[in-house]
N, C-alpha and C. Protein backbone atom coordinates (compact mmCIF):
# COMPACT_ATOMS: atom_id res chain seq x y z
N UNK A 1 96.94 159.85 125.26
CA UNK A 1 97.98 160.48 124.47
C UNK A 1 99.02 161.05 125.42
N UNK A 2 99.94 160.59 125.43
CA UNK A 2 101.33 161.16 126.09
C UNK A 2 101.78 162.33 125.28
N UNK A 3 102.24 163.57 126.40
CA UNK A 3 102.52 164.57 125.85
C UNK A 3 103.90 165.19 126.06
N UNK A 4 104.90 165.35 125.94
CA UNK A 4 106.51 165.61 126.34
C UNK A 4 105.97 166.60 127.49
N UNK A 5 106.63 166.98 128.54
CA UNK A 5 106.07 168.50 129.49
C UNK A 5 107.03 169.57 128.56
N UNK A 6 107.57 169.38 128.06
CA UNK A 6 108.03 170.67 127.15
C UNK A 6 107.01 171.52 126.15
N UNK A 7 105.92 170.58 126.31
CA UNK A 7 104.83 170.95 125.18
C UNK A 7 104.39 172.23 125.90
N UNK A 8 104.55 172.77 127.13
CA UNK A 8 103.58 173.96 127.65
C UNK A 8 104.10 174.71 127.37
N UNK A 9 105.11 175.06 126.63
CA UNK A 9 106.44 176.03 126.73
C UNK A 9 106.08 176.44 125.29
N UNK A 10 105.51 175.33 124.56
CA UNK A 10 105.23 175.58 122.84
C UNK A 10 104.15 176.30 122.96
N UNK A 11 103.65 177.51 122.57
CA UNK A 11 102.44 177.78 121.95
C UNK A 11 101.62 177.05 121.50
N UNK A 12 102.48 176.74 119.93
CA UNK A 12 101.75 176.01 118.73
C UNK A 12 101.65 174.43 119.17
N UNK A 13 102.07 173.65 119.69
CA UNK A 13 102.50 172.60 120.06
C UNK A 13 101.03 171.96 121.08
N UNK A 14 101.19 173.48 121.94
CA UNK A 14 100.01 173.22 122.87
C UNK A 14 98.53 173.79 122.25
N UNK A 15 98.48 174.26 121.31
CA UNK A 15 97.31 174.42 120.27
C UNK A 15 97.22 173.11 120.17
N UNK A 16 97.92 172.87 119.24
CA UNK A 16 97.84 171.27 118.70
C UNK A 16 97.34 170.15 119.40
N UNK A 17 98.23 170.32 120.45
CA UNK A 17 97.77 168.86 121.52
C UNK A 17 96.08 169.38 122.27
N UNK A 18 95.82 170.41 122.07
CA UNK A 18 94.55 170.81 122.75
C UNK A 18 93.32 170.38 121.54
N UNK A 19 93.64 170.66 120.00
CA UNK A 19 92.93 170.60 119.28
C UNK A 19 92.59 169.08 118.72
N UNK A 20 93.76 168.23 118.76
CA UNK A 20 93.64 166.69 118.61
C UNK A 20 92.82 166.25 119.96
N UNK A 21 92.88 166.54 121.58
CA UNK A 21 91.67 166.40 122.43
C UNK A 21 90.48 166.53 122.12
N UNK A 22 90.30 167.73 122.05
CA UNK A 22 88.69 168.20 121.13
C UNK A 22 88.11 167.62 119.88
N UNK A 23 89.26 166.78 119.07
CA UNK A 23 88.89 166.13 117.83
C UNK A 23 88.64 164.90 118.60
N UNK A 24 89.15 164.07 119.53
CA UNK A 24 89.12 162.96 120.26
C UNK A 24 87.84 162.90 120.74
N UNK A 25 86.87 164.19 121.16
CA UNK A 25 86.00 163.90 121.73
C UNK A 25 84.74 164.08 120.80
N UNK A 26 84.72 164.88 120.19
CA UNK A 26 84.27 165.01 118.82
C UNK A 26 83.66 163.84 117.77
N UNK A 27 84.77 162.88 117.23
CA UNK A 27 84.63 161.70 117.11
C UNK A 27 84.21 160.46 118.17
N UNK A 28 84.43 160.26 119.26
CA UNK A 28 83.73 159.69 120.11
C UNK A 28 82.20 160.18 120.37
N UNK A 29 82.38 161.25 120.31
CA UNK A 29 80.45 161.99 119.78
C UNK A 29 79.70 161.65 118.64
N UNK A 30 80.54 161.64 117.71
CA UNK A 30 80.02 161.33 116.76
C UNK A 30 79.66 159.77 116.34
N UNK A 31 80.17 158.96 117.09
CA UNK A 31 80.42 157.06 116.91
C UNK A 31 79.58 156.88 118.43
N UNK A 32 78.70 157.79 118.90
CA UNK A 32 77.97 157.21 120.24
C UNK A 32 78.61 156.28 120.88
N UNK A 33 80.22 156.88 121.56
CA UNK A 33 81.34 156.13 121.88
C UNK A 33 81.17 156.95 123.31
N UNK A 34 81.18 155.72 124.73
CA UNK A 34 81.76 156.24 125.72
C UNK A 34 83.32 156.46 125.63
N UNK A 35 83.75 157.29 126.48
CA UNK A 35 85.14 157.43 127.19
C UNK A 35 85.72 156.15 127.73
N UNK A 36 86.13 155.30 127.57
CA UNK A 36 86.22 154.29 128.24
C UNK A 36 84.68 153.64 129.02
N UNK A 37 84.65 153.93 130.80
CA UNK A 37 83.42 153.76 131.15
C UNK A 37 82.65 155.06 131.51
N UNK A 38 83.29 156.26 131.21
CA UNK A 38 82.62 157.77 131.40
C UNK A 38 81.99 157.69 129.93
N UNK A 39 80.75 158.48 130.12
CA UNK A 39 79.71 159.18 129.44
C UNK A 39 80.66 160.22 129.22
N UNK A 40 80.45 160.80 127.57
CA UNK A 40 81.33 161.92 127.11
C UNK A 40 81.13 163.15 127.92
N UNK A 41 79.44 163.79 128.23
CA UNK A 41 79.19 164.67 128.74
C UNK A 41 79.80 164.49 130.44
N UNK A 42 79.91 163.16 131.44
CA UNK A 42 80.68 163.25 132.43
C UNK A 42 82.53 163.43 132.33
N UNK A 43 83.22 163.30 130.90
CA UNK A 43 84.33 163.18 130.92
C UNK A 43 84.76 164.87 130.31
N UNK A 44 84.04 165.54 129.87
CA UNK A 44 83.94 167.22 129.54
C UNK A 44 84.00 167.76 130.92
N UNK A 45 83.09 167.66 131.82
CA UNK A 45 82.76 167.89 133.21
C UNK A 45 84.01 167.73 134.02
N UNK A 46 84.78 166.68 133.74
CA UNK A 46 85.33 166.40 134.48
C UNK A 46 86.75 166.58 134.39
N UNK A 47 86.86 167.01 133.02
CA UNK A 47 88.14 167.61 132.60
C UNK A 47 88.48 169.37 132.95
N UNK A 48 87.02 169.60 132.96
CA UNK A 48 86.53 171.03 133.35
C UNK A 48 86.95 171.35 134.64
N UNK A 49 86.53 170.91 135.24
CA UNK A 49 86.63 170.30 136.59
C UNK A 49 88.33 170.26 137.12
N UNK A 50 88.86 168.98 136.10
CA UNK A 50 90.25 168.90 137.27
C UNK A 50 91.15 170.62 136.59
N UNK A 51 91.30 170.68 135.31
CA UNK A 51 91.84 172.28 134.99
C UNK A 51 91.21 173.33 135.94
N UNK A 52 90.09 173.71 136.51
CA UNK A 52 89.76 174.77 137.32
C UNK A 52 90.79 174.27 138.87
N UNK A 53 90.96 173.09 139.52
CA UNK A 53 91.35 172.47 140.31
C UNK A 53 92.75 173.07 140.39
N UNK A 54 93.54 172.52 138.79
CA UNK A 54 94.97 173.26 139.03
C UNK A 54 95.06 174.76 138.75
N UNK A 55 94.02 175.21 138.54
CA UNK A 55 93.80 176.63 138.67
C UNK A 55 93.97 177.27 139.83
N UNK A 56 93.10 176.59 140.48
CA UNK A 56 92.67 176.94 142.17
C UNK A 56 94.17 176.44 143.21
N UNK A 57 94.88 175.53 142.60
CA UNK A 57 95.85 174.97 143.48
C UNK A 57 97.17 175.97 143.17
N UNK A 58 97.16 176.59 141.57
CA UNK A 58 98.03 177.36 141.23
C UNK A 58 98.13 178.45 142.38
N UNK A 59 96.70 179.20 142.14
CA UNK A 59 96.02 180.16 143.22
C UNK A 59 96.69 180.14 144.37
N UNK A 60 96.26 178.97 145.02
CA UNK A 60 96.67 179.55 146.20
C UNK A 60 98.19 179.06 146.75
N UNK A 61 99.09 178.92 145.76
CA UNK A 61 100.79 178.70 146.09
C UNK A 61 101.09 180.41 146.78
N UNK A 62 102.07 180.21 147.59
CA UNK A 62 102.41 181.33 147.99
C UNK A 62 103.37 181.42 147.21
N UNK A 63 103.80 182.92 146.41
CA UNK A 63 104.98 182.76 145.27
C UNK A 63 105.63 183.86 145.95
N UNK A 64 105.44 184.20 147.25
CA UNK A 64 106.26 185.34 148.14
C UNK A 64 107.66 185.04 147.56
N UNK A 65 108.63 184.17 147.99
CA UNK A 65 109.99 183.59 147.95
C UNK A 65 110.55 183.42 146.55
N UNK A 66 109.65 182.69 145.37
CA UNK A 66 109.69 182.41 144.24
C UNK A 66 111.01 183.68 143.31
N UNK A 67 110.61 184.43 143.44
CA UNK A 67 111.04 185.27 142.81
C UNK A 67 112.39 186.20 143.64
N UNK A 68 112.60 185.81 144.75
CA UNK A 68 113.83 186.16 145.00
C UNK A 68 115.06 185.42 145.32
């Protein structure tokens, strides 16, 4: 699913696009459907996974300069 990058800026928008994911995986749970060739429980993991990543990469930006 392609998402505009304006969508992070939406609240509701980014509810939405978060809650149609979770329905995506949901139904693939429910139809004993891999992810493509990921196992659902490796593609949860791994989504887990890359979001803590841009967490951690957010982290450690230096935002010294940013703001002036």
């Amino acid at each position: 699913m392609q998402v505009p990058l304006e969508t992070r800026d939406d609240a509701e928008a980014l509810r939405a696009y978060r809650d149609a994911f979770v329905e995506g995986i949901r139904e693939h749970h429910a139809r004993g459907e891999p992810a493509r060739s990921w196992a659902l429980p490796f593609l949860i993991r791994r989504c887990a996974w890359h979001m803590l990543d841009h967490a951690w990469e957010l982290e450690d930006r230096d935002l010294t300069n940013a703001l002036a």
